[in-house]
Protein backbone atom coordinates (compact mmCIF):
# COMPACT_ATOMS: atom_id res chain seq x y z
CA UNK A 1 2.54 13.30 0.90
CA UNK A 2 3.11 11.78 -2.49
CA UNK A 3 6.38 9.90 -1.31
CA UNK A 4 4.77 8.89 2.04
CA UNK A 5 1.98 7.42 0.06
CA UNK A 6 4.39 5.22 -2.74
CA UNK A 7 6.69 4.60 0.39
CA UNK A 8 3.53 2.77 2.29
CA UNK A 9 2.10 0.96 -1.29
CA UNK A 10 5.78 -0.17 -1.68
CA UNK A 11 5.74 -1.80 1.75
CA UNK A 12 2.71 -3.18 1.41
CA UNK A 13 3.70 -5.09 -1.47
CA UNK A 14 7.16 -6.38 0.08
CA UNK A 15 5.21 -7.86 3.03
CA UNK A 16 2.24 -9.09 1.30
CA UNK A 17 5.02 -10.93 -0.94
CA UNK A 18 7.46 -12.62 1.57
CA UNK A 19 4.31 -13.20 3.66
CA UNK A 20 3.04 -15.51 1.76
CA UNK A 21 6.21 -16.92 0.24
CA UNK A 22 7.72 -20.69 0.36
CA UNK A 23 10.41 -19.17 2.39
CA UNK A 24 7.80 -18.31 5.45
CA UNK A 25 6.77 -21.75 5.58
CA UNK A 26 8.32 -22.25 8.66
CA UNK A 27 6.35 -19.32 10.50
CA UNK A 28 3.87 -21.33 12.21
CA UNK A 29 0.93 -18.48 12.13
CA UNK A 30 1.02 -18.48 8.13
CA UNK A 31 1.35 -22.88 8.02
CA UNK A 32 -1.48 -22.53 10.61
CA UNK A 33 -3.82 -20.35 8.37
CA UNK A 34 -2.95 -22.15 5.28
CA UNK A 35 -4.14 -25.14 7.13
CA UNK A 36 -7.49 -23.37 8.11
CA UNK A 37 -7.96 -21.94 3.77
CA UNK A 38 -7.08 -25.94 2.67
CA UNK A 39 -9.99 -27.26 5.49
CA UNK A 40 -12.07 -24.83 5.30
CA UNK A 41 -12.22 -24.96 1.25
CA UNK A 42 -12.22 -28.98 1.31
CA UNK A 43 -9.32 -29.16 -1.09
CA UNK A 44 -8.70 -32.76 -1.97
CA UNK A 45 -4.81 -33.91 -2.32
CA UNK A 46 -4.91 -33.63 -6.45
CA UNK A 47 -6.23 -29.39 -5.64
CA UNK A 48 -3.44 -29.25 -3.16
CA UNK A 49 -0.22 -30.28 -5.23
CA UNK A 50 -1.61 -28.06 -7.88
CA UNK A 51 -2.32 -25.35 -5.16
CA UNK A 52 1.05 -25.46 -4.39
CA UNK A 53 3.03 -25.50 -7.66
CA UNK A 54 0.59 -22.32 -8.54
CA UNK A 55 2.24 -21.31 -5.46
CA UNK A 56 5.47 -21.78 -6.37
CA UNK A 57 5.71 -20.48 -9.57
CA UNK A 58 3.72 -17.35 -8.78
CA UNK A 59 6.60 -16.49 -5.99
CA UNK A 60 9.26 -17.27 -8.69
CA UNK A 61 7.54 -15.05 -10.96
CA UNK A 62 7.35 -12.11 -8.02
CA UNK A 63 10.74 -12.65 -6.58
CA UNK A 64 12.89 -10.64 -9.21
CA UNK A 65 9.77 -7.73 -8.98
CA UNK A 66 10.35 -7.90 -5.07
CA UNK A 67 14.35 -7.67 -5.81
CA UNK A 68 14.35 -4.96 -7.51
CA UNK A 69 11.58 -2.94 -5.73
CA UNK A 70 14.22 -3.48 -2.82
CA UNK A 71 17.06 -2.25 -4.68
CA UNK A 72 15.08 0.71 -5.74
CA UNK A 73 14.26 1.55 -1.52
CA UNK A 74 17.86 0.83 -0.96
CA UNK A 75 18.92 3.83 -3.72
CA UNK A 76 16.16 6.06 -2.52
CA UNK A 77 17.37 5.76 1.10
CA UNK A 78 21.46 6.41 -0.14
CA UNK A 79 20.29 9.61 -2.28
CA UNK A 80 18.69 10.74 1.00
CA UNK A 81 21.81 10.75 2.95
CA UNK A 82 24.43 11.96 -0.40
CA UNK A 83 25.34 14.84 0.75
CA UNK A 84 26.82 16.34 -2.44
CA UNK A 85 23.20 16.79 -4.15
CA UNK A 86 20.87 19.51 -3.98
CA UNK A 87 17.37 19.13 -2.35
CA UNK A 88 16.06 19.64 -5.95
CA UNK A 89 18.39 16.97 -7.51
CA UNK A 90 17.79 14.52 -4.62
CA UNK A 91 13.80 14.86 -5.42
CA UNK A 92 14.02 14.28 -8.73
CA UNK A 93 16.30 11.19 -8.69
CA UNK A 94 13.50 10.23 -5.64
CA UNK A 95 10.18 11.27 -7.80
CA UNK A 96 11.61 9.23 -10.86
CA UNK A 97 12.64 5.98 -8.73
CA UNK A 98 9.00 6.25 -6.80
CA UNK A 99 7.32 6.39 -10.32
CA UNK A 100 9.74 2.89 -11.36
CA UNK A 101 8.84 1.35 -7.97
CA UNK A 102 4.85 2.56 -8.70
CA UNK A 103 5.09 0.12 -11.67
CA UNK A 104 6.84 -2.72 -10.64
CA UNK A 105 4.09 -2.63 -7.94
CA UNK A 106 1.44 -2.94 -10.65
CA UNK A 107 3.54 -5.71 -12.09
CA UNK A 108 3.02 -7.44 -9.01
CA UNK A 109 -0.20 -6.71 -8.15
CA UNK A 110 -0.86 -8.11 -11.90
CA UNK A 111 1.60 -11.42 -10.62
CA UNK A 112 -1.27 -11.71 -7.69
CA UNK A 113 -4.29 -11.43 -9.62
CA UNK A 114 -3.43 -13.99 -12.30
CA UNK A 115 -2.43 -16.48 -9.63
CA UNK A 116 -5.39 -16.26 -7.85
CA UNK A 117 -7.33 -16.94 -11.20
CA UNK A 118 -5.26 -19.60 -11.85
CA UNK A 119 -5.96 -21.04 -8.20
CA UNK A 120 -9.88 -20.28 -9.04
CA UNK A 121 -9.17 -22.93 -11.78
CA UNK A 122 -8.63 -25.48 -9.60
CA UNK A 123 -11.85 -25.06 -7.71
CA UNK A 124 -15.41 -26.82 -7.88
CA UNK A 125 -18.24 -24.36 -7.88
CA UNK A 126 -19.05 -25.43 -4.05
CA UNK A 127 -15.34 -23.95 -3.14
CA UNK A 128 -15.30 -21.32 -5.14
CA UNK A 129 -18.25 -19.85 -3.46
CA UNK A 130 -16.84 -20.95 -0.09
CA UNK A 131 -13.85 -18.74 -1.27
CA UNK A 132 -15.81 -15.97 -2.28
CA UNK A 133 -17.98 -16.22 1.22
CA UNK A 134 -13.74 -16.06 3.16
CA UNK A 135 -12.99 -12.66 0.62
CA UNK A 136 -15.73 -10.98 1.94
CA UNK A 137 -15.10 -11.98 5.56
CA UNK A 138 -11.78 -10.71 5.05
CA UNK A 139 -13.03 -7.40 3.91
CA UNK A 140 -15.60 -7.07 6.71
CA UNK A 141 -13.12 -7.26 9.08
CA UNK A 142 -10.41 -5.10 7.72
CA UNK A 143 -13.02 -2.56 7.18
CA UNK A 144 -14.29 -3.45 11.26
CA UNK A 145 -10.51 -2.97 11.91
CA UNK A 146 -9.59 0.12 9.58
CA UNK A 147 -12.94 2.16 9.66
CA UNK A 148 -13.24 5.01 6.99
CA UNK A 149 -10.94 8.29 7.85
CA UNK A 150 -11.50 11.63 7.12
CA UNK A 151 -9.50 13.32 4.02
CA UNK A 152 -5.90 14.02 5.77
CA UNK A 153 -6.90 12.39 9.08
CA UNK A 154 -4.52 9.51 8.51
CA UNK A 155 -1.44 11.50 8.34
CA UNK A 156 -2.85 14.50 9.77
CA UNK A 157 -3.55 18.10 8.83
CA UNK A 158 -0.95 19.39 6.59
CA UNK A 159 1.10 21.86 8.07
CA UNK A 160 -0.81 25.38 6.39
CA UNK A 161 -3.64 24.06 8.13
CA UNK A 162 -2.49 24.44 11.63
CA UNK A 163 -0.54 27.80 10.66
CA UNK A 164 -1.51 31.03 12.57
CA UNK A 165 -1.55 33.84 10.49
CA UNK A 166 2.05 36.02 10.61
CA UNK A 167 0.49 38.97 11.36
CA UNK A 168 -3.27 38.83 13.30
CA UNK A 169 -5.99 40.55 11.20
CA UNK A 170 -5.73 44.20 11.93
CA UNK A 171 -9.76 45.13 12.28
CA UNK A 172 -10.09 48.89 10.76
CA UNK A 173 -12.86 51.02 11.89
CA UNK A 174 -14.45 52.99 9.19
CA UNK A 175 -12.93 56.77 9.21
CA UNK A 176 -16.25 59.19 10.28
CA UNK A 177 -15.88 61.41 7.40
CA UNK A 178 -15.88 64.71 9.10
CA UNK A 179 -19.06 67.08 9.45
CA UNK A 180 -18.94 70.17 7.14
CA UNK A 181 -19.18 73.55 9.58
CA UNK A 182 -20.96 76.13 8.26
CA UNK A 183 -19.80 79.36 7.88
C-alpha cells in the first residue's frame, strides 16, 4: 500500500512537471489554456514576459529534480526484475529509494509553490483575486470529479478483509452435566 501510494505521488509530480513545461508548448490543449489563464487574468505584455521567464526558470530549477526522480523509477523497476536478490533485500533497496524519491517530491512541490508566489508578484490586486476566484474553481471541480472515498475504497479492501476463515466456527453446545441417580 505504502509503495502504491509513493508510486502514484511520484507520477503525479512527473506529469504535473512536463505538463506544464516549455517543452509541451507545442501541445495545443496546454497553449490553448494558457491562452484562456493570460485573458482571463488581463495580463498586460510587461506581466507576460515576466510570466514567462518565471516560467522558465522555475522548469530549469525542476528539471534536474524530475531527472533524477526518473532515474530513481528506472532503479526501482531493475531491482524488481534482479533476480539474484532476496524479496527482503529487493524491499529494502525499494523502501529506501521510495523514501529519496518522497523528498525530491517535496523539493518540487517546494520548486511549485515559490514560483507561483513569485508569479503572485507580478499581479495587481484585481488579478490576484481573479486568480484566487480560477483556484477555487479548479478545486470545485476536481472535488465534482473525484468525490470523497471511503478508507480503502480506492484501492479496495485489503486482502484479510475478504478472507474466509480456514476453518468455519465450530458452534459447541454446552455439555448437560449429567443428573445424579439416587441410590
Amino acid at each position: 500500500m505504502k509503495k502504491l501510494f509513493s508510486l502514484i505521488l511520484s507520477l503525479t509530480f512527473v506529469v504535473s512537471a512536463f505538463a506544464f513545461s516549455p517543452a509541451n508548448a507545442e501541445n495545443p490543449h496546454g497553449k490553448k489554456m494558457g491562452q484562456v489563464f493570460e485573458k482571463r487574468l488581463n495580463l498586460t505584455d510587461k506581466q507576460k514576459e515576466k510570466a514567462k521567464v518565471i516560467h522558465k526558470k522555475g522548469h530549469n530549477e525542476m528539471k534536474p529534480v524530475m531527472d533524477k526522480m526518473m532515474a530513481k523509477r528506472k532503479e526501482i523497476m531493475l531491482i524488481k526484475k534482479d533476480e539474484t536478490l532476496s524479496e527482503t533485500q529487493k524491499q529494502e533497496k525499494i523502501d529506501a529509494l521510495s523514501n529519496e524519491m518522497k523528498e525530491l517530491g517535496k523539493q518540487a512541490a517546494d520548486i511549485r509553490k515559490k514560483n507561483s508566489k513569485e508569479f503572485e508578484k507580478i499581479l495587481n490586486k484585481k488579478q490576484k483575486k481573479e486568480l484566487e476566484k480560477m483556484k477555487s474553481e479548479g478545486r470545485a471541480n476536481f472535488e465534482k470529479k473525484h468525490p470523497p472515498r471511503k478508507p480503502y475504497d480506492m484501492f479496495g479492501a485489503p486482502e484479510f478483509w475478504n478472507k474466509k476463515p480456514l476453518f468455519p466456527p465450530v458452534q459447541t453446545q454446552p455439555v448437560p452435566k449429567p443428573i445424579p441417580q439416587e441410590k
